[in-house]
N, C-alpha and C. Protein backbone atom coordinates (compact mmCIF):
# COMPACT_ATOMS: atom_id res chain seq x y z
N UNK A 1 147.63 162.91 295.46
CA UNK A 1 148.66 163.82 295.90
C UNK A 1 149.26 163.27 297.18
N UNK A 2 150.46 163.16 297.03
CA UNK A 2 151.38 163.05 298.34
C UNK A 2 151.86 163.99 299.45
N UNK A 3 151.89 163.42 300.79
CA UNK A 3 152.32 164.17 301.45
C UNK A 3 153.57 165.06 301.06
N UNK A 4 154.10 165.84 301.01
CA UNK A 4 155.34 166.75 300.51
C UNK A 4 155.80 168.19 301.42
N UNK A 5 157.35 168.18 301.51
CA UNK A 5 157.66 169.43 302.26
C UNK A 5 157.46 170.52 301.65
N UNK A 6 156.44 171.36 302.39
CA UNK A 6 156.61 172.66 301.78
C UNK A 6 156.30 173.66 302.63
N UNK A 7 156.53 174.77 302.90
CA UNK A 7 156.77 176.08 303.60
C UNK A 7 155.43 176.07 304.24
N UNK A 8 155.51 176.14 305.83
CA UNK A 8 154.20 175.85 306.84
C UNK A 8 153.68 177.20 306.45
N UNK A 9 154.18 178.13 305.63
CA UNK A 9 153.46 179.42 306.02
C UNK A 9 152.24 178.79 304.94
N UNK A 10 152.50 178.31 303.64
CA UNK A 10 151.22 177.94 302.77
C UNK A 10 149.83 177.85 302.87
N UNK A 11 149.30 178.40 302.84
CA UNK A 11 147.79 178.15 303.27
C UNK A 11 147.24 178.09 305.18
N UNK A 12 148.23 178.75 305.62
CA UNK A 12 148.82 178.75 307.40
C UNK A 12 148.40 177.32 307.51
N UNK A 13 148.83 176.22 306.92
CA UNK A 13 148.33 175.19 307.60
C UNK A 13 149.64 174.06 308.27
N UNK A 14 149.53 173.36 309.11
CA UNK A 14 150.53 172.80 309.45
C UNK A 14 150.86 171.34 309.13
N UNK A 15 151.41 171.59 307.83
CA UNK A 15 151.36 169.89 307.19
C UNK A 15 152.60 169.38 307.42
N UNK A 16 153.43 169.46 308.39
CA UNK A 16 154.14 168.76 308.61
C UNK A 16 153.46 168.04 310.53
N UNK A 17 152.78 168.57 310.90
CA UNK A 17 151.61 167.73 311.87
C UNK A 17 151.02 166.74 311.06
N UNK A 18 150.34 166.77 309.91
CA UNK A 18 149.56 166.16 309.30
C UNK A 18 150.41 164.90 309.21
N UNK A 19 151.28 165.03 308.20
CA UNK A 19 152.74 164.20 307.32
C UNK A 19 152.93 163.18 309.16
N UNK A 20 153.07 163.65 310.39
CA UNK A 20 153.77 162.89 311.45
C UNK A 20 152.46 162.19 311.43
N UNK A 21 151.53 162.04 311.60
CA UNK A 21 150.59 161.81 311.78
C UNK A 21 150.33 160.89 310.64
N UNK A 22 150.47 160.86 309.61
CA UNK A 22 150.33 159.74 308.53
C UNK A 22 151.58 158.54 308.95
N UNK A 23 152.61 159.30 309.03
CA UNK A 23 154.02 158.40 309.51
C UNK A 23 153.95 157.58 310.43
N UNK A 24 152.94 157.97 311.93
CA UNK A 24 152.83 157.51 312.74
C UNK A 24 151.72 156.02 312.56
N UNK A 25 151.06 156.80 311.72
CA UNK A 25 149.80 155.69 311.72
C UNK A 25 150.16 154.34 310.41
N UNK A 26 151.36 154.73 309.66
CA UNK A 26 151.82 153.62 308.89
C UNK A 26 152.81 152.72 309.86
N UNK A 27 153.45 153.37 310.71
CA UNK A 27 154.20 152.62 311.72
C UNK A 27 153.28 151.92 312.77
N UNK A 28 151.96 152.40 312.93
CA UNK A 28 151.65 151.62 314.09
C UNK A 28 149.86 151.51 313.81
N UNK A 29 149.37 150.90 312.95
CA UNK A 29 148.14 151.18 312.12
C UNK A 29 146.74 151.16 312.62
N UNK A 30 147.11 151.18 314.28
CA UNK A 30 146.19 151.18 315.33
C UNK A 30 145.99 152.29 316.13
N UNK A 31 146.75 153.41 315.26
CA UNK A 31 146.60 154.44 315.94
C UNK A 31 145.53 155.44 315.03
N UNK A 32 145.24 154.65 314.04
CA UNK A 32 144.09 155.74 313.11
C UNK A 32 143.01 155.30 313.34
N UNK A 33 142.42 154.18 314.53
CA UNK A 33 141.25 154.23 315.26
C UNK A 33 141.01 155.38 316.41
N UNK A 34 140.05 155.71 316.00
CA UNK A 34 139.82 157.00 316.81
C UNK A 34 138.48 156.88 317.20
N UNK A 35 137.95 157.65 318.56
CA UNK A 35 136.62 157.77 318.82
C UNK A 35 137.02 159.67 319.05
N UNK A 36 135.73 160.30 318.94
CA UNK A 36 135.22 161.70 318.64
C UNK A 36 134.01 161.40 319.26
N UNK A 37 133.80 162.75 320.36
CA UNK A 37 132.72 162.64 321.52
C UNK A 37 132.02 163.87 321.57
N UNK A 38 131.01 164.44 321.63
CA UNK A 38 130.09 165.31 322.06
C UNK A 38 129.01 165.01 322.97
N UNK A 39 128.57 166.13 323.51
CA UNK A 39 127.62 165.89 324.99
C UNK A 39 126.57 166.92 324.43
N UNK A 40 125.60 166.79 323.89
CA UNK A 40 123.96 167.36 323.96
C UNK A 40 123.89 167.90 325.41
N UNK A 41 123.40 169.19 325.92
CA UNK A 41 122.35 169.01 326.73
C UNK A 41 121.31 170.24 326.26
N UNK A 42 119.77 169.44 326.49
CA UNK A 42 118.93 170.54 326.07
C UNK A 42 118.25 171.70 327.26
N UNK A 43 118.51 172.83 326.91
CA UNK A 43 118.53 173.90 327.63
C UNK A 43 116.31 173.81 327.86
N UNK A 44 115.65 174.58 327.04
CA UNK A 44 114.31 174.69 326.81
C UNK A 44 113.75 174.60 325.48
N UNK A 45 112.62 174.55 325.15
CA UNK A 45 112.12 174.42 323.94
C UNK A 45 112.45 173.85 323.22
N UNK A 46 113.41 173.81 322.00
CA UNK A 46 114.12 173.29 321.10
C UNK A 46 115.54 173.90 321.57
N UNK A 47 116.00 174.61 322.18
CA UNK A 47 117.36 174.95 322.14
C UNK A 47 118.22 173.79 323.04
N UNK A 48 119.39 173.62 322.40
CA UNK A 48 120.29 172.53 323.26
C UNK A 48 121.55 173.60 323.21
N UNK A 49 122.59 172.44 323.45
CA UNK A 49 124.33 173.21 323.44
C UNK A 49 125.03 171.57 323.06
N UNK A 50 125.84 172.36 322.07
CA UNK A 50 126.81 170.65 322.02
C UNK A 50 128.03 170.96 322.42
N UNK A 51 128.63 170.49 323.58
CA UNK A 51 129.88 170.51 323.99
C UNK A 51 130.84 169.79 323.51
N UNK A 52 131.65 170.40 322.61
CA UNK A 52 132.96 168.89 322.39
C UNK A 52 134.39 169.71 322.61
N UNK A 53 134.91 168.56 323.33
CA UNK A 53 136.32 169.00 323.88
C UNK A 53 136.27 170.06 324.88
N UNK A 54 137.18 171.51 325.01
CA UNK A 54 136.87 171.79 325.75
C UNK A 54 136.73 174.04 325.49
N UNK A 55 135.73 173.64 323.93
CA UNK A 55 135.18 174.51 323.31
C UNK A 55 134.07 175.02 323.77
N UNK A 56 133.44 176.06 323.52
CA UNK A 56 132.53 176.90 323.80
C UNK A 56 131.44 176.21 323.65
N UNK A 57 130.24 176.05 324.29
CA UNK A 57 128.85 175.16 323.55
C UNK A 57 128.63 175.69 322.25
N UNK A 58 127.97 174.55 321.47
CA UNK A 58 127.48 175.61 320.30
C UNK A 58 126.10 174.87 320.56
N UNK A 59 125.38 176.15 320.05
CA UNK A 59 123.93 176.36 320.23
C UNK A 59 123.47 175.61 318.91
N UNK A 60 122.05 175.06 319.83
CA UNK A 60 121.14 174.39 318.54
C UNK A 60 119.91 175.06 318.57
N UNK A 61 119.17 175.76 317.79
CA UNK A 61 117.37 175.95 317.96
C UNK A 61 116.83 175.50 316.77
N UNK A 62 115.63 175.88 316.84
CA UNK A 62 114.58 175.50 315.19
C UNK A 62 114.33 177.09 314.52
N UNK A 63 114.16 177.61 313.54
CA UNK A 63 113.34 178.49 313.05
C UNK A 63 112.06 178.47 313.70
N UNK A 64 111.60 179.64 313.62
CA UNK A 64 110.49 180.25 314.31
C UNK A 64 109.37 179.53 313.40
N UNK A 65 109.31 179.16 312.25
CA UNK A 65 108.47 178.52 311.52
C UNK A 65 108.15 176.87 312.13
N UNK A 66 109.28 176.57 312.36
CA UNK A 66 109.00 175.01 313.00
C UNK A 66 109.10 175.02 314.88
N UNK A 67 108.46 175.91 315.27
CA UNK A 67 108.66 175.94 316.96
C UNK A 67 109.23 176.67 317.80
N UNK A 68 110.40 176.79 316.95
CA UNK A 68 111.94 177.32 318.36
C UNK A 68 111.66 178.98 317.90
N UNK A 69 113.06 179.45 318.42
CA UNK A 69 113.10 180.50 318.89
C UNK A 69 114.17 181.42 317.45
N UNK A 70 114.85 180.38 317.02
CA UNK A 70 115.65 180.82 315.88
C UNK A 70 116.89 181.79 316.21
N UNK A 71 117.34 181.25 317.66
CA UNK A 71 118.78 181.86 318.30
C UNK A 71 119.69 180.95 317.55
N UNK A 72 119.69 179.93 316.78
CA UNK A 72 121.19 179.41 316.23
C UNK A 72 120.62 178.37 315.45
N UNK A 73 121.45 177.96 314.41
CA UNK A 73 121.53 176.95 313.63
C UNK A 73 120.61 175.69 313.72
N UNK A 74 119.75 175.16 313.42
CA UNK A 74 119.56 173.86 313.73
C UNK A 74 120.11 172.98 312.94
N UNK A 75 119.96 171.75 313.47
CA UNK A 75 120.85 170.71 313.52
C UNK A 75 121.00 169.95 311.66
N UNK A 76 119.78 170.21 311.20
CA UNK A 76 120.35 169.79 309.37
C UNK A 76 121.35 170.89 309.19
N UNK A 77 120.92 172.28 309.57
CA UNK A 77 121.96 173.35 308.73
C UNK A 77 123.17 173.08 309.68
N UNK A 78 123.34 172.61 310.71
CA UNK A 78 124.59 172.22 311.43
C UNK A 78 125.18 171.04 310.32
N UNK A 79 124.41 170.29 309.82
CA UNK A 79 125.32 169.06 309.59
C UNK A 79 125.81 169.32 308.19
N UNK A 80 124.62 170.37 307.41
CA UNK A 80 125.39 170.94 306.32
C UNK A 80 127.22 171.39 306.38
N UNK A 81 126.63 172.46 307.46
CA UNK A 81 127.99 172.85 307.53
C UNK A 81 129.03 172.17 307.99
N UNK A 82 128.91 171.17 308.59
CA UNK A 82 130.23 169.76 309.06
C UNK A 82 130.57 169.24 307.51
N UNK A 83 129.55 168.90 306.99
CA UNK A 83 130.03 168.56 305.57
C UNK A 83 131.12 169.24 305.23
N UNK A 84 130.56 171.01 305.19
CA UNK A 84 131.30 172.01 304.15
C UNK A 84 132.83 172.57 304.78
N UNK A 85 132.31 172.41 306.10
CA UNK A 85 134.10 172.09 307.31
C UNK A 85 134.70 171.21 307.22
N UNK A 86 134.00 170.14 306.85
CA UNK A 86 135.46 168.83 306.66
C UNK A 86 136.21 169.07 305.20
N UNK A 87 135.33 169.32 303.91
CA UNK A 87 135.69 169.79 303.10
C UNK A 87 136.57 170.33 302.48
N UNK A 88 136.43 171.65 303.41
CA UNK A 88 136.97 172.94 303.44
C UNK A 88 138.73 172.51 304.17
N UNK A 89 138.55 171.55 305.06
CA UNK A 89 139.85 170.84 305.88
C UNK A 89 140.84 169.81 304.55
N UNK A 90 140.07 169.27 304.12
CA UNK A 90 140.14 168.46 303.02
C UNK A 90 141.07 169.46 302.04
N UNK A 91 140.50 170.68 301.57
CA UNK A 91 141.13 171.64 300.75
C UNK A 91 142.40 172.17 300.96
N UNK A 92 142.65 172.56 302.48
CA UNK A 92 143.51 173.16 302.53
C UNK A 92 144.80 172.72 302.89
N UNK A 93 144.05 170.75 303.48
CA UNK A 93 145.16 169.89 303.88
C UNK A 93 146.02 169.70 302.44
N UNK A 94 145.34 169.59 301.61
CA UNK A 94 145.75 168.85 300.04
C UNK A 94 146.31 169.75 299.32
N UNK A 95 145.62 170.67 299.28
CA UNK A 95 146.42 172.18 298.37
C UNK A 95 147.44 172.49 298.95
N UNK A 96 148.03 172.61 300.38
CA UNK A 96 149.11 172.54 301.05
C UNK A 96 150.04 171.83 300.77
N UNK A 97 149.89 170.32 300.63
CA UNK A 97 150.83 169.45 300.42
C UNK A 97 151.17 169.10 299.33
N UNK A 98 150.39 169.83 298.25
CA UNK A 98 150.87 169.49 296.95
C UNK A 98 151.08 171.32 296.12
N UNK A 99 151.79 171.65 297.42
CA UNK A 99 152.06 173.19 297.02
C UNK A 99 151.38 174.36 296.39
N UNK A 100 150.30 173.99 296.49
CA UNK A 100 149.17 175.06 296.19
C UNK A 100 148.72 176.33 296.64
N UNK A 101 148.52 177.23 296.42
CA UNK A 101 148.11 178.21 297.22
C UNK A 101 146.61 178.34 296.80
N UNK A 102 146.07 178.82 298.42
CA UNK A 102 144.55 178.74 298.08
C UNK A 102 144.38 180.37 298.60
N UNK A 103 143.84 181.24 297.29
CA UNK A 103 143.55 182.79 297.61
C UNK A 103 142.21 182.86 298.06
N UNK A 104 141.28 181.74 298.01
CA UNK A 104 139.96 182.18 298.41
C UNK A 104 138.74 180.62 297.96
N UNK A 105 138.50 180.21 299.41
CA UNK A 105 137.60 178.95 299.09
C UNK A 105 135.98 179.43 299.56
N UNK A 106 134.79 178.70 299.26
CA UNK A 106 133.81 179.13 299.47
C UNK A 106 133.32 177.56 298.95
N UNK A 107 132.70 176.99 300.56
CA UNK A 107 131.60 176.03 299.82
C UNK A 107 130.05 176.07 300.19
N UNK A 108 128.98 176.35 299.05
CA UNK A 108 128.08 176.64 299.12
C UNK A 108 127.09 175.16 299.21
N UNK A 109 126.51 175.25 299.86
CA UNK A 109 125.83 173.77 300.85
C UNK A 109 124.32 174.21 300.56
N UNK A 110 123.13 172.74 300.32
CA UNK A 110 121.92 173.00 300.10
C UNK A 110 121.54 171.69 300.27
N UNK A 111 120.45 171.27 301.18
CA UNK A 111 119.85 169.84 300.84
C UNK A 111 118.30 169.99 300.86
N UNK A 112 117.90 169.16 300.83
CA UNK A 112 116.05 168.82 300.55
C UNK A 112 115.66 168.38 301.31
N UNK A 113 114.93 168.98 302.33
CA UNK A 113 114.00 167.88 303.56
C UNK A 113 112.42 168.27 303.67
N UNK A 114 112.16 166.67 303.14
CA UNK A 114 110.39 166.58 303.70
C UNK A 114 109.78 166.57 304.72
N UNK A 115 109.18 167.68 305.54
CA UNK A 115 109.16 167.80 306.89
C UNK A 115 107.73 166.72 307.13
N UNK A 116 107.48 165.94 306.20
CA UNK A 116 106.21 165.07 306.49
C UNK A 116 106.80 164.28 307.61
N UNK A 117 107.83 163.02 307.40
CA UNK A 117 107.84 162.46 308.69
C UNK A 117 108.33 162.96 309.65
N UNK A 118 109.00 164.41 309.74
CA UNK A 118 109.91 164.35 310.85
C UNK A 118 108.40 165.22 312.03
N UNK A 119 107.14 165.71 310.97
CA UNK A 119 106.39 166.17 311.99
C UNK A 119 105.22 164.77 312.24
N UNK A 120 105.53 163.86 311.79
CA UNK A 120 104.59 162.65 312.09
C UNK A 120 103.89 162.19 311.31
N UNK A 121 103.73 163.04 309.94
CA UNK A 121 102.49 162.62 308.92
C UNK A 121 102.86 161.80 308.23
N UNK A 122 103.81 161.21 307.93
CA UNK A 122 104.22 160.16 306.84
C UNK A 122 105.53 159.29 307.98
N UNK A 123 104.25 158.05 309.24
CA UNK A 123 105.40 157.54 309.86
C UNK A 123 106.04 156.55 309.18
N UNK A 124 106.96 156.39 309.07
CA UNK A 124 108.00 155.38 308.26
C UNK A 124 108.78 155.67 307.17
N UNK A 125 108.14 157.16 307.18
CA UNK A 125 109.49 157.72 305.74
C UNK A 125 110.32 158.47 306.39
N UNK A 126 111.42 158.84 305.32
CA UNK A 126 112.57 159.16 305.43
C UNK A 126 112.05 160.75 306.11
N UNK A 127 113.33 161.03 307.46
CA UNK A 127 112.70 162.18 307.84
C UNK A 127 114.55 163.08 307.52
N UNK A 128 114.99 162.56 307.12
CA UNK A 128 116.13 162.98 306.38
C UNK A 128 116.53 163.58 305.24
N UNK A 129 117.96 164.07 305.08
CA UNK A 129 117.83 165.00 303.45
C UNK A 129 117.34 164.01 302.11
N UNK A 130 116.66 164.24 301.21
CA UNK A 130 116.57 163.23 300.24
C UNK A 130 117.89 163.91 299.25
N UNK A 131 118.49 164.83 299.51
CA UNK A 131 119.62 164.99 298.42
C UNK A 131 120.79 166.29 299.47
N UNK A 132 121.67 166.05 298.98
CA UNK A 132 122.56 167.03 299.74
C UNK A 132 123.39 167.77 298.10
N UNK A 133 123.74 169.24 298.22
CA UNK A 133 124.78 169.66 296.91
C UNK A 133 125.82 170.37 297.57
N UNK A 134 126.80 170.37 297.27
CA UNK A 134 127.52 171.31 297.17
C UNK A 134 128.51 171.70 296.26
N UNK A 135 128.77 173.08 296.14
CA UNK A 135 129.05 173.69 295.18
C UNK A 135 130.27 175.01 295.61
N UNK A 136 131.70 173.95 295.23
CA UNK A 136 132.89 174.42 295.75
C UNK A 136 133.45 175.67 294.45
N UNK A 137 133.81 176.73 295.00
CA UNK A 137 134.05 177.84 294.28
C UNK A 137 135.80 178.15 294.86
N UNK A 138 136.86 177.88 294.61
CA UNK A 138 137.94 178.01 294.82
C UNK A 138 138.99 178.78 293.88
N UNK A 139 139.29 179.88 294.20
CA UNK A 139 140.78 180.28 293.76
C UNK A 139 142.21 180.37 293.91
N UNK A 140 142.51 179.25 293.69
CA UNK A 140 143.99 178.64 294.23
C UNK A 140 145.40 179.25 293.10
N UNK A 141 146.33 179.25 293.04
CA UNK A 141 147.61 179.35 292.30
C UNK A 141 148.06 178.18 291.41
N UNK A 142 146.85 177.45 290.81
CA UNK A 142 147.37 175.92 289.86
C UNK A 142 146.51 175.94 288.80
N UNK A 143 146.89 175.06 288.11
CA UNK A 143 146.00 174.78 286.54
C UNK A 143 144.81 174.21 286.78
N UNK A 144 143.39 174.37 286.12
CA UNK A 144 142.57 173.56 286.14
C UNK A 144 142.76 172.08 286.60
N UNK A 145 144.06 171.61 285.85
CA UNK A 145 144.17 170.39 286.27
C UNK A 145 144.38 169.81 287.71
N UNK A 146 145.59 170.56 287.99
CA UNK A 146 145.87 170.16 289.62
C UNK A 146 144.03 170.41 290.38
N UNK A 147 143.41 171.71 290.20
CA UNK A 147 142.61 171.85 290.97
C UNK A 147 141.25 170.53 290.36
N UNK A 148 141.62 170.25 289.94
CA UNK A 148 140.65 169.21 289.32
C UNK A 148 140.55 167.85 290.44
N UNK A 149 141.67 167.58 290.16
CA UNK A 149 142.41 166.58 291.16
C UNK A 149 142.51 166.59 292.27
N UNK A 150 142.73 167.97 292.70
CA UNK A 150 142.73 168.04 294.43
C UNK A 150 140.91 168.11 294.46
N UNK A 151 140.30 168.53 293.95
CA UNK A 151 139.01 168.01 294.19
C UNK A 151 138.34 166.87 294.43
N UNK A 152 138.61 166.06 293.21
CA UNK A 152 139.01 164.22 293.04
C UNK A 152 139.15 164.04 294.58
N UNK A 153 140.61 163.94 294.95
CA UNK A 153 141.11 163.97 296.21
C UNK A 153 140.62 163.84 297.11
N UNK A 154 140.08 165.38 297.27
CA UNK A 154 138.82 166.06 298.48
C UNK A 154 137.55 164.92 299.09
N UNK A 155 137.15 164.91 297.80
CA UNK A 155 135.60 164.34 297.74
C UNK A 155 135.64 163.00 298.11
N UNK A 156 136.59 162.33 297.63
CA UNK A 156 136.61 161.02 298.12
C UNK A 156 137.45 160.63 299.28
N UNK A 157 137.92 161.37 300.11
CA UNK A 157 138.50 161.21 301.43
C UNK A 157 137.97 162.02 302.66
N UNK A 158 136.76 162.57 302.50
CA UNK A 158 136.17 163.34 303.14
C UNK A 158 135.54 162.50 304.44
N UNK A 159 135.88 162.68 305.22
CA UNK A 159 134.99 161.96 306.39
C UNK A 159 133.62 161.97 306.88
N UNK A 160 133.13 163.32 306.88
CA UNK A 160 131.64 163.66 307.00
C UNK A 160 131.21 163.22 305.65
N UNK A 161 131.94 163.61 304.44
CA UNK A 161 131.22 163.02 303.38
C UNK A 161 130.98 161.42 303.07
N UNK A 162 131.90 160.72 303.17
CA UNK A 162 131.93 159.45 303.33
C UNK A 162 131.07 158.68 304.23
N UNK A 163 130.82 159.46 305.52
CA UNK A 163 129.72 159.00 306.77
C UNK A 163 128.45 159.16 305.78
N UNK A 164 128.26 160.55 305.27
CA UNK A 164 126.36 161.06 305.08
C UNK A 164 126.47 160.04 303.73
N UNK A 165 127.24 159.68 302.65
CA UNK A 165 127.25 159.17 301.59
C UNK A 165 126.79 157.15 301.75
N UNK A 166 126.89 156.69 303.04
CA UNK A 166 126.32 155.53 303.22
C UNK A 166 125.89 154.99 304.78
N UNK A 167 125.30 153.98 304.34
CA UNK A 167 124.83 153.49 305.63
C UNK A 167 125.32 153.45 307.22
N UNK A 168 125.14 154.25 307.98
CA UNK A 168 125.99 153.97 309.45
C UNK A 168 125.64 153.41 310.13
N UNK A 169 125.60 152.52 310.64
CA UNK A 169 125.09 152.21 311.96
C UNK A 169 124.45 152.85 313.12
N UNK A 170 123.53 153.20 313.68
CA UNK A 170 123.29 154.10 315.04
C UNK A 170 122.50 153.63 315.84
N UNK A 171 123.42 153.79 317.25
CA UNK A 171 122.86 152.93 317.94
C UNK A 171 122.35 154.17 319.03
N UNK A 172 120.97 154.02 319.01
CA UNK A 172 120.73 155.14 320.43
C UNK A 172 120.07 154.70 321.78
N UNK A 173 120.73 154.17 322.52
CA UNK A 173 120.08 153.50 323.75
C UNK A 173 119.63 154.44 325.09
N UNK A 174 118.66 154.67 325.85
CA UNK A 174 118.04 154.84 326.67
C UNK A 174 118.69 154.68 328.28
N UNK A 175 119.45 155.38 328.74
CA UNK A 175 119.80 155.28 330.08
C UNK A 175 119.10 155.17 331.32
C-alpha cells in the first residue's frame, strides 16, 4: 500500500506528517537514521522508572510472586506491549493511507518464559521468551482482502517486530 491523500480526519491519524516524512527521507536518505533514547533509574526493590523524552516515567516492578511489589508492569509484559504499540501504529498508519477505516483494533499479546535461567538454575540458557503470539482482532470498513494485506504490510514493517524477530546486537558497558 502506498502513501495516498486522504481526509486527516480517518482514523484521527496524521498521514500527511507521515507521507512528508517518507518524501523527506527519499530526498535525503540520511535522514531515516535515527537514534531513540531512554534513561532507567531504579527507585527500590525491583521498581525502576523509564524516562523517554519528556513524558511521564513509566514504572517497572515484578509480581509479588517473583519479589517486587506488583505496582506496574514488568519489563517482558512491557516489551509485549511495545510489540502490540508498534503494531497497533503499523495499523492505523496503513489503514489510513490506503483509505480504510478502522472501527475497532485489539491486539492480544502472549509469550513463554522459563524462569530457570533468569533465576540462576539453568546458567547459560535462554532467559528470554522462547515464543511470542499475537493475535490481531480488527474491524475496519474493507474486504477481507485489503485487510489481509494491510496485515501482510503490518507484520513485515514493524520495527519492534523486526528487532524481537532477529539477532541484535547489545552492547551493555559498565560506567
Amino acid at each position: 500500500m502506498s502513501t495516498t491523500e486522504t481526509s486527516p480526519a480517518i482514523n484521527t491519524v496524521n498521514i500527511e506528517a507521515v507521507a512528508g516524512l517518507a518524501a523527506k527521507i527519499q530526498e535525503s536518505p540520511e535522514v531515516a537514521s535515527t537514534t531513540w533514547k531512554a534513561v532507567v533509574n531504579w527507585e527500590q526493590g525491583f521498581r525502576s522508572t523509564a524516562s523517554i523524552r519528556d513524558f511521564a516515567p513509566i514504572g517497572s516492578d515484578e509480581p509479588a510472586g517473583l519479589g517486587g511489589t506488583d505496582t506496574a508492569p514488568n519489563p517482558v509484559e512491557q516489551l509485549l506491549a511495545a510489540l502490540g504499540n508498534c503494531l497497533a501504529v503499523g495499523y492505523a498508519a496503513n489503514a489510513t493511507a490506503a483509505g480504510v477505516a478502522i472501527n475497532d483494533l485489539r491486539i492480544e499479546l502472549e509469550g513463554d518464559l522459563d524462569l530457570h535461567t533468569f533465576l540462576g538454575l539453568n546458567p547459560g540458557g535462554n532467559a528470554g521468551f522462547q515464543g511470542i503470539r499475537a493475535k490481531v482482532i480488527i474491524d475496519a470498513d474493507a474486504p477481507a482482502e485489503t485487510i489481509e494485506e494491510l496485515h501482510r504490510l503490518v507484520t513485515g514493517t514493524s520495527p519492534v517486530g523486526h528487532t524481537l524477530a532477529r539477532a541484535v546486537p547489545i552492547q551493555v558497558d559498565l560506567a
